[in-house]
C-alpha atoms as a PDB file:
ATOM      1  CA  UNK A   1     -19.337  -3.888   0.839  1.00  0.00           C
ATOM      2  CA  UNK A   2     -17.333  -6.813  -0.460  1.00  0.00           C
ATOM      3  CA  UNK A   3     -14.232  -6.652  -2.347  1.00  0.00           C
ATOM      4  CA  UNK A   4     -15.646  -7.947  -5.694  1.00  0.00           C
ATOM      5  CA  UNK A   5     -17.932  -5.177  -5.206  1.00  0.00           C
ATOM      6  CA  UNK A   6     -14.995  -2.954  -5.029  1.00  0.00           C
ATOM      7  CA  UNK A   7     -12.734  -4.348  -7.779  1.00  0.00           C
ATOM      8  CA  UNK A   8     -15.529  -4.108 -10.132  1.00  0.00           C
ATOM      9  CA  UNK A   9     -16.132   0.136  -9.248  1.00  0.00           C
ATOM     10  CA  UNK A  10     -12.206   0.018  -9.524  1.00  0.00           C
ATOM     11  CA  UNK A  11     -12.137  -1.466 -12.896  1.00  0.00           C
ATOM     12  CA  UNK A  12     -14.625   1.086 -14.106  1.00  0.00           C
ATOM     13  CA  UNK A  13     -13.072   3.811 -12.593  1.00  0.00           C
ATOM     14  CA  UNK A  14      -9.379   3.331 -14.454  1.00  0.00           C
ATOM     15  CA  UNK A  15     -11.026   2.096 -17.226  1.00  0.00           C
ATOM     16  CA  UNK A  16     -13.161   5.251 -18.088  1.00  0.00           C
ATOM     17  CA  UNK A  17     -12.132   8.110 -20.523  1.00  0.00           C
ATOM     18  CA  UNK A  18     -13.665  11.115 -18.369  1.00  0.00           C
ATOM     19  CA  UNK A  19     -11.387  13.328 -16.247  1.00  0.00           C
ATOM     20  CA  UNK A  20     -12.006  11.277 -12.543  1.00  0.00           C
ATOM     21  CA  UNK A  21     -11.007   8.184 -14.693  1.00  0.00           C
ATOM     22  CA  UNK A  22      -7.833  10.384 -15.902  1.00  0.00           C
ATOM     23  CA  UNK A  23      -6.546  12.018 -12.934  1.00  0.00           C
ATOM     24  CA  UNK A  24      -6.407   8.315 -10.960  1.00  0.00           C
ATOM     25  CA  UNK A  25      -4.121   6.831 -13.686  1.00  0.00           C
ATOM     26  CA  UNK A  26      -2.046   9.781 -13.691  1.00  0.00           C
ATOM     27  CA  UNK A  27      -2.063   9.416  -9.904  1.00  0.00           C
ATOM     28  CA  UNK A  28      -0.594   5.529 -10.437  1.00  0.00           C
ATOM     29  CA  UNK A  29       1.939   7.079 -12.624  1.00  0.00           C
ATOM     30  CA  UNK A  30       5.656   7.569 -12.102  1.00  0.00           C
ATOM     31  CA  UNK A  31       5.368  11.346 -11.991  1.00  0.00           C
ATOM     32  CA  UNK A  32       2.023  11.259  -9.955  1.00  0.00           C
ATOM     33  CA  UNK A  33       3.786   9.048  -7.454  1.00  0.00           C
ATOM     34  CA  UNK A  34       6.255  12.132  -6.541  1.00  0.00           C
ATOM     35  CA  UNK A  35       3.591  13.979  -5.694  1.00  0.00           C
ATOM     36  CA  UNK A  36       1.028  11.392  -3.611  1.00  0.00           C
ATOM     37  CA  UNK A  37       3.891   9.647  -2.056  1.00  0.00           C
ATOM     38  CA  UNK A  38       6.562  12.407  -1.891  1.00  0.00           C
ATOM     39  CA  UNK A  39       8.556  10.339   1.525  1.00  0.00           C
ATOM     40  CA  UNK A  40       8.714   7.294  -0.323  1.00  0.00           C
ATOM     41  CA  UNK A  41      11.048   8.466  -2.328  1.00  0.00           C
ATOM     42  CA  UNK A  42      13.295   8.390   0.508  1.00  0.00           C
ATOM     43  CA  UNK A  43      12.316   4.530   1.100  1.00  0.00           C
ATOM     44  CA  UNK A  44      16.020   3.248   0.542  1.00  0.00           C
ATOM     45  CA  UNK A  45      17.918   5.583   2.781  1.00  0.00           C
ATOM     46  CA  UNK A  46      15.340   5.665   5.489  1.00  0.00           C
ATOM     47  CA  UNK A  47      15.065   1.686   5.848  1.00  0.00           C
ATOM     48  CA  UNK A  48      18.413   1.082   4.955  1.00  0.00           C
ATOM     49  CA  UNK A  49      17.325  -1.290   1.832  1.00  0.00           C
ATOM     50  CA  UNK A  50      19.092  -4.143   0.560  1.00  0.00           C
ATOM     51  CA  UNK A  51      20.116  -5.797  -2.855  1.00  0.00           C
ATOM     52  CA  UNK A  52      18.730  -8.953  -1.122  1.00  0.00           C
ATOM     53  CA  UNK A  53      15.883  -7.940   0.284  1.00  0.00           C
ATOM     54  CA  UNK A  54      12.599  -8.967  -1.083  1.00  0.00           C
ATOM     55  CA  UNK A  55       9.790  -6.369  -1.510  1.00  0.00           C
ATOM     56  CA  UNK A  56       5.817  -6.794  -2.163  1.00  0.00           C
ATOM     57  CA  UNK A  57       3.349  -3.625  -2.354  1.00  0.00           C
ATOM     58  CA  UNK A  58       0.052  -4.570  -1.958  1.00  0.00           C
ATOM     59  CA  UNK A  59      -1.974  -2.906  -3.999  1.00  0.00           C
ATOM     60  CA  UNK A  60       0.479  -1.783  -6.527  1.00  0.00           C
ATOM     61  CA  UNK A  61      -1.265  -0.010  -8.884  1.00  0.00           C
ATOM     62  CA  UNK A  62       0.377   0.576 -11.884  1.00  0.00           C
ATOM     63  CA  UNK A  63       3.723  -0.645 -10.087  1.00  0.00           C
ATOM     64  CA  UNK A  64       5.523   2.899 -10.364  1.00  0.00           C
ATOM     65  CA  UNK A  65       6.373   3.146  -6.942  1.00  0.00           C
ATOM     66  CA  UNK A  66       8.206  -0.299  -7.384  1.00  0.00           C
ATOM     67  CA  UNK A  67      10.000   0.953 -10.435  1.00  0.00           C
ATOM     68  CA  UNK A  68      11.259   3.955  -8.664  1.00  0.00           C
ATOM     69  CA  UNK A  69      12.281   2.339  -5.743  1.00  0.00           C
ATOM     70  CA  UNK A  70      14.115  -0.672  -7.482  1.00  0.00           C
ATOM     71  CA  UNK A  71      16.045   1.517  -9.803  1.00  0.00           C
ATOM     72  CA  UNK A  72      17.730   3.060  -7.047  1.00  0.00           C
ATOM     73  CA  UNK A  73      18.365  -0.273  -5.205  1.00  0.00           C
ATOM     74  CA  UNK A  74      18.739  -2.592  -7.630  1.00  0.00           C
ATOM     75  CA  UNK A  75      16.901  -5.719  -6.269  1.00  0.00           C
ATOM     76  CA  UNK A  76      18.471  -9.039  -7.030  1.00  0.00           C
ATOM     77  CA  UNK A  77      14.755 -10.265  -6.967  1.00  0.00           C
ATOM     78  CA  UNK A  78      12.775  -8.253  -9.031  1.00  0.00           C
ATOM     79  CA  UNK A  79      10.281  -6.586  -6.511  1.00  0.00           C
ATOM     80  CA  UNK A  80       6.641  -8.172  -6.418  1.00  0.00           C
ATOM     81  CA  UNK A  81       3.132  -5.962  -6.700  1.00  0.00           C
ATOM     82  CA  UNK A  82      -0.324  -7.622  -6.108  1.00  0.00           C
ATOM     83  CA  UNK A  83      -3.861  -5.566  -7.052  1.00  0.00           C
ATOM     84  CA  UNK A  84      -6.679  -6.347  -7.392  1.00  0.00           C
ATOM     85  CA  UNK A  85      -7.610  -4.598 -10.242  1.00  0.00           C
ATOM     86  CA  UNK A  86      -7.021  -6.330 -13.948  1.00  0.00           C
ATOM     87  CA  UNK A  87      -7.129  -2.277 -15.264  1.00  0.00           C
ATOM     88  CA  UNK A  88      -4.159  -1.407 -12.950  1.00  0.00           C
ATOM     89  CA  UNK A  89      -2.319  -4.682 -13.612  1.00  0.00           C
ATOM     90  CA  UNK A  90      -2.199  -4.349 -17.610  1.00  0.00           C
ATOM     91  CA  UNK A  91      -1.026  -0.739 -17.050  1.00  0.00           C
ATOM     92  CA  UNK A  92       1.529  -2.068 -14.769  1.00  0.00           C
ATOM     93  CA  UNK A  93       2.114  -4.566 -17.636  1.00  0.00           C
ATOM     94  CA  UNK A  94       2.703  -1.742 -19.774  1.00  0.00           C
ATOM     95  CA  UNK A  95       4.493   0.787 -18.299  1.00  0.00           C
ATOM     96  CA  UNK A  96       6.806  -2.412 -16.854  1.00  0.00           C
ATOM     97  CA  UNK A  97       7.460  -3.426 -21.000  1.00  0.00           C
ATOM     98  CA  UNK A  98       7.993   0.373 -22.120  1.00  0.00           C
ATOM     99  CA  UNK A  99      10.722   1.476 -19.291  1.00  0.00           C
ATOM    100  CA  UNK A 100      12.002  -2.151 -19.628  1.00  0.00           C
ATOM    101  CA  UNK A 101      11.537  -3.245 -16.040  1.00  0.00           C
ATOM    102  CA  UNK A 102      11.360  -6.469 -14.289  1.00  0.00           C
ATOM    103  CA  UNK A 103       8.569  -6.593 -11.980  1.00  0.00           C
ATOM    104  CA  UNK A 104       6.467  -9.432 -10.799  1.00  0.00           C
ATOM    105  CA  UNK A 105       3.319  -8.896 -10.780  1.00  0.00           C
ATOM    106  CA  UNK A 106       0.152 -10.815  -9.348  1.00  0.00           C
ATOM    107  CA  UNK A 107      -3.536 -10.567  -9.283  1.00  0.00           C
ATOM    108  CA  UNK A 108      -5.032 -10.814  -5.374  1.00  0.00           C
ATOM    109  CA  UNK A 109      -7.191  -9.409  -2.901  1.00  0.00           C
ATOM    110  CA  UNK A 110      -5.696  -7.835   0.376  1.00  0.00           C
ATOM    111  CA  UNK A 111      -7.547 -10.533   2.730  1.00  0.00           C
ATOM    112  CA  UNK A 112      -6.117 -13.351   0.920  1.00  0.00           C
ATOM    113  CA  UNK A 113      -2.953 -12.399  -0.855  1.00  0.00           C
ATOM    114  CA  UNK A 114      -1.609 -15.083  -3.146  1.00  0.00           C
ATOM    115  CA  UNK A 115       1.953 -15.747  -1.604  1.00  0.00           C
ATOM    116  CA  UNK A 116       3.218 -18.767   0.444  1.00  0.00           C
ATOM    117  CA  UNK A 117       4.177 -17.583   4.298  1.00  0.00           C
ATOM    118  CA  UNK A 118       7.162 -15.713   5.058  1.00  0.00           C
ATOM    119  CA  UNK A 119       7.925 -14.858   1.578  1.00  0.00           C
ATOM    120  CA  UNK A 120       9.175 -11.041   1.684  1.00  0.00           C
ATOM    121  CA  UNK A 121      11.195  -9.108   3.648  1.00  0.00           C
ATOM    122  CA  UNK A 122       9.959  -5.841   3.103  1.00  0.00           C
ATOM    123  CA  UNK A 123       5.954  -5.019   2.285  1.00  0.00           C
ATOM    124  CA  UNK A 124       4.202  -1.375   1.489  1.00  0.00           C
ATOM    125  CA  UNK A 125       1.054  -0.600   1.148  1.00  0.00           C
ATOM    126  CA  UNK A 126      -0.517   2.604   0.447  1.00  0.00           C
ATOM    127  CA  UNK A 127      -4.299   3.972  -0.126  1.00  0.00           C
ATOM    128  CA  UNK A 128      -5.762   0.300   0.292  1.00  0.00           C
ATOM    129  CA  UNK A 129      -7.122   0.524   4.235  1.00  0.00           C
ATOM    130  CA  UNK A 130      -9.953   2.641   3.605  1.00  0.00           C
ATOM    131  CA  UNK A 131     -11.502   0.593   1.426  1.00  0.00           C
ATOM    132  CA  UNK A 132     -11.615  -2.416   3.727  1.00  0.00           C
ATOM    133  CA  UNK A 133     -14.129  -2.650   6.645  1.00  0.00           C
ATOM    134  CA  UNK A 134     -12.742  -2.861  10.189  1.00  0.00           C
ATOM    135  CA  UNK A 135     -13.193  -7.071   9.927  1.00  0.00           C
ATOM    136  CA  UNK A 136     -11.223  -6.821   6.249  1.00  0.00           C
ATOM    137  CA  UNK A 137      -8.467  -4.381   7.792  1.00  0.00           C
ATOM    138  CA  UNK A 138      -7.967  -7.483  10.648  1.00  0.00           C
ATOM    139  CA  UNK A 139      -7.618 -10.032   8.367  1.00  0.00           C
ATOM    140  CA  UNK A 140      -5.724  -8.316   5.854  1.00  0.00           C
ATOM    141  CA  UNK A 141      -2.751  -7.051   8.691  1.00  0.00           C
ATOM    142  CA  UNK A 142      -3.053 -10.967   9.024  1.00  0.00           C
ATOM    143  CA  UNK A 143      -1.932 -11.807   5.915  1.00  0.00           C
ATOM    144  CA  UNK A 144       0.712  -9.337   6.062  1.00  0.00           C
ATOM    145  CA  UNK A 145       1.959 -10.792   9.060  1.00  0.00           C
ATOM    146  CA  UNK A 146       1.571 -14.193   7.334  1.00  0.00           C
ATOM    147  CA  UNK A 147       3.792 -13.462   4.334  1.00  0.00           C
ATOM    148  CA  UNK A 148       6.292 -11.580   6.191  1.00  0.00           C
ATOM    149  CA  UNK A 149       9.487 -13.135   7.194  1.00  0.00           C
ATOM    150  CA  UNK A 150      10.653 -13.161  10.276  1.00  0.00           C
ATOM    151  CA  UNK A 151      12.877  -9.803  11.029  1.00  0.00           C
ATOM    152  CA  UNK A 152      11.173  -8.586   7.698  1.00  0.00           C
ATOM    153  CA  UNK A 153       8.793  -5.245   8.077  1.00  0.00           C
ATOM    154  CA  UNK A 154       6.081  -3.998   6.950  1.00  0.00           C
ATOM    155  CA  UNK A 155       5.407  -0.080   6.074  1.00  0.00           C
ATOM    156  CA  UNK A 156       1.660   0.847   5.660  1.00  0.00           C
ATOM    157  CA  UNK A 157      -0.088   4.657   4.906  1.00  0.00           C
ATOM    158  CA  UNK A 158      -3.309   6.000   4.237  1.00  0.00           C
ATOM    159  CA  UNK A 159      -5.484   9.362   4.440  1.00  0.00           C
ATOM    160  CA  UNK A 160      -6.595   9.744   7.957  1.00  0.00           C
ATOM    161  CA  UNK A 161      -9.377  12.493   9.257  1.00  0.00           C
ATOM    162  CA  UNK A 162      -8.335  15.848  10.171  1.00  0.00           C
ATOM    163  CA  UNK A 163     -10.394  16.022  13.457  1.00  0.00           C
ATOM    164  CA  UNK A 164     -13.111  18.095  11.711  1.00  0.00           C
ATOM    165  CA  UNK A 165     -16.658  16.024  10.726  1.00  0.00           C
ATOM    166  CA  UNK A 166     -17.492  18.758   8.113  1.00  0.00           C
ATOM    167  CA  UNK A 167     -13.803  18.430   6.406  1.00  0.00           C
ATOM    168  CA  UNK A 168     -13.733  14.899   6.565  1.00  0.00           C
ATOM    169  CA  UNK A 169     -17.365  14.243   4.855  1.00  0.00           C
ATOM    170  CA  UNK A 170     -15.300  16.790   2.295  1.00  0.00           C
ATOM    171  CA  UNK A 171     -12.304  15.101   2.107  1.00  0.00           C
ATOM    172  CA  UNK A 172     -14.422  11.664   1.671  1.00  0.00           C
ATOM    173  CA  UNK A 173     -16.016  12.976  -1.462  1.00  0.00           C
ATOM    174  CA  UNK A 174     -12.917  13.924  -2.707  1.00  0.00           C
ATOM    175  CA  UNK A 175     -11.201  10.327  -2.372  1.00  0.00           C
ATOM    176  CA  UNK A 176     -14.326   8.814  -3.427  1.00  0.00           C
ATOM    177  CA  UNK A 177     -15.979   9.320  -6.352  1.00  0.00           C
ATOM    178  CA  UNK A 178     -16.579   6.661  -8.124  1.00  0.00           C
ATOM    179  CA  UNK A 179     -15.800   4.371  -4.852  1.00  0.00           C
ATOM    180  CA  UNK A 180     -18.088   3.450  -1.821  1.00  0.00           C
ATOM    181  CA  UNK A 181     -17.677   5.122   1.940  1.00  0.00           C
ATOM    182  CA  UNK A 182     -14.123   5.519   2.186  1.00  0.00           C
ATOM    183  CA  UNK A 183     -12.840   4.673   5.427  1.00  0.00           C
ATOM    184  CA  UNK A 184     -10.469   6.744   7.386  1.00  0.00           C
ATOM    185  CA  UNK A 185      -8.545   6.208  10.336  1.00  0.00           C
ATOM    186  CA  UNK A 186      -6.241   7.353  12.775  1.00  0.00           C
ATOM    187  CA  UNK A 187      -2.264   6.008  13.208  1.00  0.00           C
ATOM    188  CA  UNK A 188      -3.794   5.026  16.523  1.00  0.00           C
ATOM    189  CA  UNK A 189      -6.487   3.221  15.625  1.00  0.00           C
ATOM    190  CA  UNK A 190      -3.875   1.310  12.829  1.00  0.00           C
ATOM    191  CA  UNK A 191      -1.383   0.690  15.460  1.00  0.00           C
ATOM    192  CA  UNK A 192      -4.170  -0.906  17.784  1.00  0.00           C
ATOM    193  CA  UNK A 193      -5.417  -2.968  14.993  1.00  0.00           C
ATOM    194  CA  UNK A 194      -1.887  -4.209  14.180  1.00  0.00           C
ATOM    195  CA  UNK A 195      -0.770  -4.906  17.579  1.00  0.00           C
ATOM    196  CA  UNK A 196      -3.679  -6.892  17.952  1.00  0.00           C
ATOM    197  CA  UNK A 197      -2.595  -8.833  14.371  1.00  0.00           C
ATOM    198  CA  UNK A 198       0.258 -10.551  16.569  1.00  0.00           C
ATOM    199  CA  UNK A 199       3.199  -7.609  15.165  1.00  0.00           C
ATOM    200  CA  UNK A 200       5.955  -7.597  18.151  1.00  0.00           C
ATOM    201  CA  UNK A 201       7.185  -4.181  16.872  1.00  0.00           C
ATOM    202  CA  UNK A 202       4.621  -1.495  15.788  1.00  0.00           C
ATOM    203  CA  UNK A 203       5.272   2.399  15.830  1.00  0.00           C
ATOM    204  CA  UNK A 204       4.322   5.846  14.082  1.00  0.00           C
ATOM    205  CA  UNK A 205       6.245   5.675  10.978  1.00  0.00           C
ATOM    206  CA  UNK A 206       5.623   9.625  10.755  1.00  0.00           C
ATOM    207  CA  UNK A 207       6.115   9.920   7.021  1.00  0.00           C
ATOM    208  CA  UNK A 208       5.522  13.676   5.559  1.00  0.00           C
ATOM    209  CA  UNK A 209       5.390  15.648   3.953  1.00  0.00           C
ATOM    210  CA  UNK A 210       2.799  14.561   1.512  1.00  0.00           C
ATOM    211  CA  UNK A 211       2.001  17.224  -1.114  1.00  0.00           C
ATOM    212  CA  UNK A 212      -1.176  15.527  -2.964  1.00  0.00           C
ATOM    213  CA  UNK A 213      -3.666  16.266  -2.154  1.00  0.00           C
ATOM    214  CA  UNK A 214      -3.731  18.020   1.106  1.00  0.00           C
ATOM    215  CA  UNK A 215      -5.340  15.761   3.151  1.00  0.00           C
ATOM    216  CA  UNK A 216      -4.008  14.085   6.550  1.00  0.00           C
ATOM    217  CA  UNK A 217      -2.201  10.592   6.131  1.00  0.00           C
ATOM    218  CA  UNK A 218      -1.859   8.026   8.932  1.00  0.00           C
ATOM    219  CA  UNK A 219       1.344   5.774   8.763  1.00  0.00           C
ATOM    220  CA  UNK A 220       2.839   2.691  10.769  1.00  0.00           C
ATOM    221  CA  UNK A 221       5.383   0.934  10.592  1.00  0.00           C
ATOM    222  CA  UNK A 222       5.418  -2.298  11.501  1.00  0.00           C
ATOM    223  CA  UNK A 223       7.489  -5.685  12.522  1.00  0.00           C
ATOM    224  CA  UNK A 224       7.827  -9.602  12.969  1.00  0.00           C
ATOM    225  CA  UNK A 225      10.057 -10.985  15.283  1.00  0.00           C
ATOM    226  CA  UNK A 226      12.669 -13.221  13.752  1.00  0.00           C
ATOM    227  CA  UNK A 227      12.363 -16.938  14.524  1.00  0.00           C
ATOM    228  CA  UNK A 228      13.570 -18.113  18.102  1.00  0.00           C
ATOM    229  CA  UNK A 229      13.160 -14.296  19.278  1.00  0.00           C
ATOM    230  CA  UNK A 230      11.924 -13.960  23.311  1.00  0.00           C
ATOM    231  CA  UNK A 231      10.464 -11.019  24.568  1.00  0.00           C
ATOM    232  CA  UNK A 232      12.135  -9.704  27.668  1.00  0.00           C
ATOM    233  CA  UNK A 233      10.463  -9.272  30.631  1.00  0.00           C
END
């Protein structure tokens, strides 16, 4: 399935007025973030954020998690967030005009994000992977890599299987109803694909607890080596 394909199921999903369409924008809301993405909230002490540092989120959403995170850093670049999705952009618009926020925000697909090389320090991304088929997943963790400065790193999540076929085919329903064969994948698996990408630093990033729903996550984070750097032997 291709990513138009995808954008256009996401479009009608955020932009419907029954209760699926309901519970994903609460989801992409500030209070919905707490629950889905409970460790992020602990983003600026655990990576030790900067004033200076410059931040993208792929696949933003309705840019809450940016919001949260900035007011308690206080970027001197106002942080960047790229979907897909015109829906979740003019909500992001919104919510960005009615808390009287600066974000930037930019209209992109994952495999060929919209940003001149080496341009962030810091990039998230969260719930995006299992939409992307394992050819997508390789060239998106190439863009990453691509947009990423050197020394800069890049923190990634998603719902992983619990090790059980029957819960998993449940857990898929669940994640996806109104969007195609979610994929899901171990921390393993994500940490071969990324080391394969070219990253010189790639481990477990181990974030939990996740509250929302109750469904495994897999997490890495990973790293680009700053310019000049030499492995040792």
């Amino acid at each position: 399935m291709n990513e138009a394909r995808r954008g256009g199921e996401y479009e009608r999903w955020l932009g419907g007025r029954d209760l699926h369409s309901a519970v994903i924008r609460w989801v992409m809301s500030a209070p919905g973030q707490w629950a889905v993405n409970s460790p992020l909230m602990k983003l600026p002490e655990n990576l030790a954020l900067r004033r200076e540092q410059r931040w993208l989120d792929v696949g933003c959403g309705r840019g809450a998690l940016l919001r949260l995170v900035d007011q308690r850093v206080g970027f001197d670049t106002p942080p960047t967030g790229v979907d897909f999705s015109m829906e979740a952009l003019r909500l992001a618009r919104r919510d960005a005009r009615r808390h009287g926020h600066a974000v930037r925000l930019a209209c992109g697909t994952a495999t060929t994000l919209p940003f001149r090389s080496d341009a962030f320090d810091l990039i998230t991304c969260g719930y995006l992977m299992k939409h992307l088929t394992d050819e997508e997943l390789d060239a998106f963790l190439a863009e990453v890599r691509r947009v990423l400065a050197g020394g800069g790193l890049a923190l990634l999540w998603e719902f992983a299987p619990s090790g059980s076929a029957r819960l998993d085919a449940w857990n898929r329903r669940v994640l996806g109803p109104r969007v195609h064969d979610p994929l899901l994948r171990t921390t393993s698996t994500l940490l071969e694909r990324a080391e394969a990408a070219g990253f010189e630093f790639t481990r477990d990033a181990i974030l939990r607890p996740f509250f929302f729903p109750p469904i495994p996550r897999a997490s890495i984070l990973v790293g680009k080596a700053p310019e000049g750097w030499q492995p040792t032997s």
